[in-house]
Each structure stands twice: as C-alpha cells, then as structure tokens.
PDB file of N, CA and C in Angstrom:
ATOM      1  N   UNK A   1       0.825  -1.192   0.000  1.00  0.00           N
ATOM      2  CA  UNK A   1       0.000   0.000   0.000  1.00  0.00           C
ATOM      3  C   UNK A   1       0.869   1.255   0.000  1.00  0.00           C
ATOM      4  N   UNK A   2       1.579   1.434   0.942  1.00  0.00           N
ATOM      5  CA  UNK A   2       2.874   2.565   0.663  1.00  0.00           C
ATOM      6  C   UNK A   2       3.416   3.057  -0.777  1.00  0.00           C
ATOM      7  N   UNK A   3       3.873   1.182  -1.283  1.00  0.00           N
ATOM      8  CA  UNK A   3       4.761   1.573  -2.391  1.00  0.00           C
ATOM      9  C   UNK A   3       3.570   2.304  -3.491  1.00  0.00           C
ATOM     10  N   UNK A   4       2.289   1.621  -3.376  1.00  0.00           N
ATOM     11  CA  UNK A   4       1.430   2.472  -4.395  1.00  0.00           C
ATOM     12  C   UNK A   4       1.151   4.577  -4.079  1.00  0.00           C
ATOM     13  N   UNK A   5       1.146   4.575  -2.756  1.00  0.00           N
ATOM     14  CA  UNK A   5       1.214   6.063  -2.578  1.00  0.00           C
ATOM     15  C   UNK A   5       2.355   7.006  -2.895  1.00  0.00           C
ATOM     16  N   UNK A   6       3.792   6.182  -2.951  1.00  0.00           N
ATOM     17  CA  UNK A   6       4.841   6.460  -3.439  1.00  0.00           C
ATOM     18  C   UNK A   6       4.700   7.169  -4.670  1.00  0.00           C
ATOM     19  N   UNK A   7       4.338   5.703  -5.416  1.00  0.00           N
ATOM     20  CA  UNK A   7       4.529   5.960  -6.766  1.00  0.00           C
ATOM     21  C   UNK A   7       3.162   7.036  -7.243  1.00  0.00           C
ATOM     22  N   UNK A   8       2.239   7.427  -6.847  1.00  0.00           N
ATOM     23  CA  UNK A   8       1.235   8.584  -7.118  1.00  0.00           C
ATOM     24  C   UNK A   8       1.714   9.912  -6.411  1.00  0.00           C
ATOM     25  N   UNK A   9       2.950   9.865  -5.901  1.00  0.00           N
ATOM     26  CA  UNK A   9       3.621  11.101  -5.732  1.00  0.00           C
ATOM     27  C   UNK A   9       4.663  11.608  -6.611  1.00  0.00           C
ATOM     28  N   UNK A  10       5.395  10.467  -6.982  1.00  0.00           N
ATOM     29  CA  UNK A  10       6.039  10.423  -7.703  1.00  0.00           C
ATOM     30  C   UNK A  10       5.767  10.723  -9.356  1.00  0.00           C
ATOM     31  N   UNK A  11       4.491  10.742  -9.387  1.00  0.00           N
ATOM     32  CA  UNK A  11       3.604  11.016 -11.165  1.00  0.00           C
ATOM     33  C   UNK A  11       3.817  12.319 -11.454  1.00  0.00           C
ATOM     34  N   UNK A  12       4.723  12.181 -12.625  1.00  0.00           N
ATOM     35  CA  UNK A  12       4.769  13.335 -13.900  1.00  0.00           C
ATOM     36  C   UNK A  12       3.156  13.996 -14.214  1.00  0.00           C
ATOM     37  N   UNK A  13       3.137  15.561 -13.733  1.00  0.00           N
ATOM     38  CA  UNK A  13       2.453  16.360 -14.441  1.00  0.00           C
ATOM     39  C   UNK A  13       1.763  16.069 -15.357  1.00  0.00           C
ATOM     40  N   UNK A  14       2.271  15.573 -16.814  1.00  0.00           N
ATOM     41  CA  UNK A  14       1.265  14.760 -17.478  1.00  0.00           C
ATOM     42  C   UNK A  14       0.203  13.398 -17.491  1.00  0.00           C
ATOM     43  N   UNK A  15       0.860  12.746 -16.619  1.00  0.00           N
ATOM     44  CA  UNK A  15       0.105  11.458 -16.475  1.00  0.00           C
ATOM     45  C   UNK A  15      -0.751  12.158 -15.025  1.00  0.00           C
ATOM     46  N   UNK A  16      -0.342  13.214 -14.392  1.00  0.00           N
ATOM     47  CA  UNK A  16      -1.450  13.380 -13.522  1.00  0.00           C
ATOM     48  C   UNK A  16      -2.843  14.008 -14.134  1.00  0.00           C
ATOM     49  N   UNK A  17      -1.983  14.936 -15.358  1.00  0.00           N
ATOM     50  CA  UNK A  17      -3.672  15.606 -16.223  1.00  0.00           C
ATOM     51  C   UNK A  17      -4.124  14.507 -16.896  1.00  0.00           C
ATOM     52  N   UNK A  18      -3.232  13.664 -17.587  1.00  0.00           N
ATOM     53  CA  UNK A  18      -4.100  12.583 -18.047  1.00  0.00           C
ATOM     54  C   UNK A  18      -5.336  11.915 -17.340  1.00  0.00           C
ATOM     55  N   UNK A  19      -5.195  11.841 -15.734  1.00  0.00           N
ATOM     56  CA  UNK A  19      -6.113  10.894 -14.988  1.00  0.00           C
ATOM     57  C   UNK A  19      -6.943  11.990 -14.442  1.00  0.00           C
ATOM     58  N   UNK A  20      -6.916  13.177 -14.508  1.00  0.00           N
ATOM     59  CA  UNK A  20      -8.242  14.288 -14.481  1.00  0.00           C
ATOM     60  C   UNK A  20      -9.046  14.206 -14.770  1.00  0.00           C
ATOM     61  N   UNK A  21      -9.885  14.283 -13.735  1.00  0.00           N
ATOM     62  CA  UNK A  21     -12.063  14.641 -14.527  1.00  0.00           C
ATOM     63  C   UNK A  21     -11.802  16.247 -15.289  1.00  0.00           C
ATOM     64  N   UNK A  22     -12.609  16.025 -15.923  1.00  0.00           N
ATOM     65  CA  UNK A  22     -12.963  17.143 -16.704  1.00  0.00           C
ATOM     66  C   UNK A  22     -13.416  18.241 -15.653  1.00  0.00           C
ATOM     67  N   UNK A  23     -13.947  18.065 -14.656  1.00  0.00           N
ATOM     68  CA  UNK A  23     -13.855  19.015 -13.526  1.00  0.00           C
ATOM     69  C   UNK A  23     -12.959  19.536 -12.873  1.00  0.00           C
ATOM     70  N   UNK A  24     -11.837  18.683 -12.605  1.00  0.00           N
ATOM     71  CA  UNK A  24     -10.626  18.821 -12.339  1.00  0.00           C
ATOM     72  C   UNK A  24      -9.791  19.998 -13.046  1.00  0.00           C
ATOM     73  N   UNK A  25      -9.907  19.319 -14.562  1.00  0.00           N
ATOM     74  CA  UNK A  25      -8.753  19.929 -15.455  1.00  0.00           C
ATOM     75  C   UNK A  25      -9.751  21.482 -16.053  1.00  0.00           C
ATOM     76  N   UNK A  26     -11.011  21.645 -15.496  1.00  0.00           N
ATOM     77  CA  UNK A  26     -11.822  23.168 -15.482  1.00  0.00           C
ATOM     78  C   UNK A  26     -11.210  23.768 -14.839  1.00  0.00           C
ATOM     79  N   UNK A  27     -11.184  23.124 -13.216  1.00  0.00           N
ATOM     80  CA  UNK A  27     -10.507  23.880 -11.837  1.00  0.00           C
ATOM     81  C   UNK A  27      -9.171  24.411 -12.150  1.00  0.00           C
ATOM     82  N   UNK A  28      -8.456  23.428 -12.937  1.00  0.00           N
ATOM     83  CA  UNK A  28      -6.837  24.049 -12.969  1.00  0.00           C
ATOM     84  C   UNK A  28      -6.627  24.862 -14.065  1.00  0.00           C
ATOM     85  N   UNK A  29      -7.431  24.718 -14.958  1.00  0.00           N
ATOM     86  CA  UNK A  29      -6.960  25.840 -15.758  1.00  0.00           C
ATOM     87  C   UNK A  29      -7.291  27.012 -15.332  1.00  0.00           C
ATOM     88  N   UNK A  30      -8.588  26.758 -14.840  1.00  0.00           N
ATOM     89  CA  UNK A  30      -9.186  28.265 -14.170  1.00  0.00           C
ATOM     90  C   UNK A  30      -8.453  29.072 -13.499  1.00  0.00           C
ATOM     91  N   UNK A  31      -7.386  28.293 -12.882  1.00  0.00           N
ATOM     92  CA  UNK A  31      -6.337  28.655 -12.172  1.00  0.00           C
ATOM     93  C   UNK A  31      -5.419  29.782 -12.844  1.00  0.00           C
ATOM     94  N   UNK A  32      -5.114  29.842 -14.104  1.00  0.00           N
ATOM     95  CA  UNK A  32      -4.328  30.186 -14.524  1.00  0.00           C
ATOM     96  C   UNK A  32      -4.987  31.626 -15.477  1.00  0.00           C
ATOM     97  N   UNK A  33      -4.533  32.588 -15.485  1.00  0.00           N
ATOM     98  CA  UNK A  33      -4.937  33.743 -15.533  1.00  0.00           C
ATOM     99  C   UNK A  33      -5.445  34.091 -16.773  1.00  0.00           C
ATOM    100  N   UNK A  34      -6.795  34.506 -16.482  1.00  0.00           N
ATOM    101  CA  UNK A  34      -7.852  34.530 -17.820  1.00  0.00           C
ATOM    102  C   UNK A  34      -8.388  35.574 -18.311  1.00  0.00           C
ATOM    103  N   UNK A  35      -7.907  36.352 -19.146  1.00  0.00           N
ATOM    104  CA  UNK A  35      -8.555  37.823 -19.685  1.00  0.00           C
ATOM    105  C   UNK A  35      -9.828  37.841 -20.548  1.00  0.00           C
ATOM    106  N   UNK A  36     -10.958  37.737 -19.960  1.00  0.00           N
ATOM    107  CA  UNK A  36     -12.577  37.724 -19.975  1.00  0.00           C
ATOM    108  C   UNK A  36     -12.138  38.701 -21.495  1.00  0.00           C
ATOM    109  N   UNK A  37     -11.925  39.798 -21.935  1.00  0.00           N
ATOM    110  CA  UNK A  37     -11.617  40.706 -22.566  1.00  0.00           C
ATOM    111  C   UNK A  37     -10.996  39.894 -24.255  1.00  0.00           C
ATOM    112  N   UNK A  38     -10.273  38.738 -24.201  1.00  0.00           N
ATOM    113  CA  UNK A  38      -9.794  38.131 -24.784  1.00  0.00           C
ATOM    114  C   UNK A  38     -10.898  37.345 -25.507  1.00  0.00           C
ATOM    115  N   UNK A  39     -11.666  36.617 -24.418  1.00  0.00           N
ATOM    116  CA  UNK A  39     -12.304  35.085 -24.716  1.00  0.00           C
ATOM    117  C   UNK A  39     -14.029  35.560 -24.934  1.00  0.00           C
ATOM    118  N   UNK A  40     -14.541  36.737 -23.991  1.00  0.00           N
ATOM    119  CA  UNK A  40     -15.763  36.698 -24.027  1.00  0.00           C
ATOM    120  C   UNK A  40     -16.426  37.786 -24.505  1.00  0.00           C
ATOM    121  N   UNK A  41     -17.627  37.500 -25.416  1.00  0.00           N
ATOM    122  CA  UNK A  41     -18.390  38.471 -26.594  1.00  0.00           C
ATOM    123  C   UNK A  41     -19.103  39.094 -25.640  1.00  0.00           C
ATOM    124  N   UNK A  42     -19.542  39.081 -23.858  1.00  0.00           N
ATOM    125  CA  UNK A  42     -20.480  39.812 -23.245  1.00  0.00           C
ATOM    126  C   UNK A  42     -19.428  40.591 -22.359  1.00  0.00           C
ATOM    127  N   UNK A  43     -17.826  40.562 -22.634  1.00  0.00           N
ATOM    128  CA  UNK A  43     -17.057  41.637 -22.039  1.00  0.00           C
ATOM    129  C   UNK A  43     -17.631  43.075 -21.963  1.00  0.00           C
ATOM    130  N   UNK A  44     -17.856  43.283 -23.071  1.00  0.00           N
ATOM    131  CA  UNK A  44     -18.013  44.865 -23.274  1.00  0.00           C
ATOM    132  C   UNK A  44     -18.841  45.103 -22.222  1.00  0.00           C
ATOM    133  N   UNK A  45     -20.313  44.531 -22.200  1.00  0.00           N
ATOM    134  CA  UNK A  45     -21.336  44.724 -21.599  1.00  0.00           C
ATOM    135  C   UNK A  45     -21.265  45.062 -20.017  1.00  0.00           C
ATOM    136  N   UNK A  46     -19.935  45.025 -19.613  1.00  0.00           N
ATOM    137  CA  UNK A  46     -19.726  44.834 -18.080  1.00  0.00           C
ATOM    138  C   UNK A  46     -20.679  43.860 -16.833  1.00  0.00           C
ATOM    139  N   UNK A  47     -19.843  43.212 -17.100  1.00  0.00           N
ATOM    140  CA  UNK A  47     -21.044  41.075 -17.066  1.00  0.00           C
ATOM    141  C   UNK A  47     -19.730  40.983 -15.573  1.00  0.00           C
ATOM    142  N   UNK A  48     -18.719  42.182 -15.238  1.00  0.00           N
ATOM    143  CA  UNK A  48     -18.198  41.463 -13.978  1.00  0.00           C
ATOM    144  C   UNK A  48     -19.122  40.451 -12.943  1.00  0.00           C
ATOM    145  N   UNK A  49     -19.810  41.494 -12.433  1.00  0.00           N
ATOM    146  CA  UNK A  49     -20.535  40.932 -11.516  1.00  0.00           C
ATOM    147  C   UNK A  49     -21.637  40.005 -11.741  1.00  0.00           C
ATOM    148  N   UNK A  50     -22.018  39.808 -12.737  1.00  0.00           N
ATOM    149  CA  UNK A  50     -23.210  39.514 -13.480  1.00  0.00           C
ATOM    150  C   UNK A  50     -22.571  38.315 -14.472  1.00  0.00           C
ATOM    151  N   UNK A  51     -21.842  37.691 -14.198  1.00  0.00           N
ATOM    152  CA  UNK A  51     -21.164  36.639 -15.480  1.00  0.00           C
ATOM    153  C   UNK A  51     -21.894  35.457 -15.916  1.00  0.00           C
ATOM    154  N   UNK A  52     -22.312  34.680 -16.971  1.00  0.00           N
ATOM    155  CA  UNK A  52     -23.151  34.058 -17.401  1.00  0.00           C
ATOM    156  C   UNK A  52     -22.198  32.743 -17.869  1.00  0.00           C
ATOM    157  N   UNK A  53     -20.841  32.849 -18.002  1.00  0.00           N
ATOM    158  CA  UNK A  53     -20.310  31.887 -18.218  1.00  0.00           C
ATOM    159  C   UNK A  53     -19.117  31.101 -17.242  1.00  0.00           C
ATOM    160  N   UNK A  54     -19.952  31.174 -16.225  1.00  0.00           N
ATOM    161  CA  UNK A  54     -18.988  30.400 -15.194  1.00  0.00           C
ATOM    162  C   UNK A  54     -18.038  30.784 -14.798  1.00  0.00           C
ATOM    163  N   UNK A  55     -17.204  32.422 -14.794  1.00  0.00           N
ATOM    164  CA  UNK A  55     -16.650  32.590 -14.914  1.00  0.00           C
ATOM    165  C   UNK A  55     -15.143  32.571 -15.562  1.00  0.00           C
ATOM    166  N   UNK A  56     -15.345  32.136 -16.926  1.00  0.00           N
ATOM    167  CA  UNK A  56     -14.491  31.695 -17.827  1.00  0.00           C
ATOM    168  C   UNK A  56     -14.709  29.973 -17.842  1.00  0.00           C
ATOM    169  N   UNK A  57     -15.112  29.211 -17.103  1.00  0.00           N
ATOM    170  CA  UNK A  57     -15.053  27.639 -16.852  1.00  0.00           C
ATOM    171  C   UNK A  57     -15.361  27.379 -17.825  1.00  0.00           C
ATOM    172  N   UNK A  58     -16.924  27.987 -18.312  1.00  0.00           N
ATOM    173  CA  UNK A  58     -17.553  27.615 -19.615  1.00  0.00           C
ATOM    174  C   UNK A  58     -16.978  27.402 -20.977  1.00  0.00           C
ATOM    175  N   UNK A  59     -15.836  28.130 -21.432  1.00  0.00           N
ATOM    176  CA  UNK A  59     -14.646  28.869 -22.241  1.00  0.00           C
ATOM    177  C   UNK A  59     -14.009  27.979 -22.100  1.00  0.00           C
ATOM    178  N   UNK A  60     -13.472  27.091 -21.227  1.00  0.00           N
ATOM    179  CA  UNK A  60     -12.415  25.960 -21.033  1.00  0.00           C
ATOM    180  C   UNK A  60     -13.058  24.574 -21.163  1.00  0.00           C
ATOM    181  N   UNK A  61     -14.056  24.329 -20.687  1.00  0.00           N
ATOM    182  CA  UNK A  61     -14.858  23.161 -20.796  1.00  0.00           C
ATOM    183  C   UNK A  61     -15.520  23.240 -22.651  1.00  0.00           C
ATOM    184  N   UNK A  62     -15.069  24.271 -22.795  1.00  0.00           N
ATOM    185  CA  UNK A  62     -16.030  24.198 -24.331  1.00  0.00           C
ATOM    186  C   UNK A  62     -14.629  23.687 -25.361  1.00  0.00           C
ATOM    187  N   UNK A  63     -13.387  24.091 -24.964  1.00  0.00           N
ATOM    188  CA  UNK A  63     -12.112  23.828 -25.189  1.00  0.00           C
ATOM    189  C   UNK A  63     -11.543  23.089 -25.078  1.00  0.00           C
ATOM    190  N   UNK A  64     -12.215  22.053 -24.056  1.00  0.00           N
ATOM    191  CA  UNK A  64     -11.825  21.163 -23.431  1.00  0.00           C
ATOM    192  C   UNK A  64     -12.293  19.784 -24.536  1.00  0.00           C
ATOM    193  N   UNK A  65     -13.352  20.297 -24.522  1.00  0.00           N
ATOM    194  CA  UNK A  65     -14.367  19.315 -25.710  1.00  0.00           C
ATOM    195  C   UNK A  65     -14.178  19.666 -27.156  1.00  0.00           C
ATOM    196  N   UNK A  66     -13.372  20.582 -27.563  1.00  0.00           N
ATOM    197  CA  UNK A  66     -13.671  20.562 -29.008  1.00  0.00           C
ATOM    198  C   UNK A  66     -12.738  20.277 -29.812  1.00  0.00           C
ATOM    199  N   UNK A  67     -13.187  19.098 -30.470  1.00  0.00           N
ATOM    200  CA  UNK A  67     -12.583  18.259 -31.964  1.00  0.00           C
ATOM    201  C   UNK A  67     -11.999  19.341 -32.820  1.00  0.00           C
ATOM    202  N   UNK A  68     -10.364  18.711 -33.238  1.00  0.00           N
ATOM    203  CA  UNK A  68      -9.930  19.425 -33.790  1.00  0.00           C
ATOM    204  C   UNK A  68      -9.616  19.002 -34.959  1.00  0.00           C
TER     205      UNK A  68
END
C-alpha cells in the first residue's frame, strides 16, 4: 500500500492531467490567468458581476471538448 502512494507522488504532471475529470482539469486551468476581454463576446457589456459563463469555466470546458 505505501509503495502504491509512493509511486502517485512520484507522477509526472502529465500522467497526472491525463487521470483528471474534466472538472478537475476546469478547476486548474481556471487557475491560470484569464482575460474575460480576450475570450468573451459579453465583455463589453460589463457582465463582472453579473457573469453568465462560469466565470471563464464555460470557455475551457467548451475547449476542453472541441474536436480538432
């Protein structure tokens, strides 16, 4: 049992996104700094407070899914 917790510490960055839920890999990108201004057509509108797309999640999960 150890040696298996070992070795799931030991996992490369990629094989850890590989074994990500799609919830997961929403959360972490979300993480990473997102200019609404860039990605979203209701920027202008000033949608800060008022955001309709998950706060960018929506934008990544749609990215997340799309065939290239």
């Amino acid at each position: 049992m150890i040696e298996i917790l070992e070795e799931r510490k030991k996992m490369k960055n990629i094989e850890r996104i590989k074994t990500m839920s799609e919830k997961e890999l929403i959360e972490l990108f979300h993480e990473i700094p997102f200019d609404c201004a860039d990605q979203c057509p209701d920027f202008g509108y000033g949608c800060l407070e008022t955001c309709t797309h998950d706060c960018g999640r929506e934008f990544i999960r749609n990215w997340l899914n799309a065939e290239n």
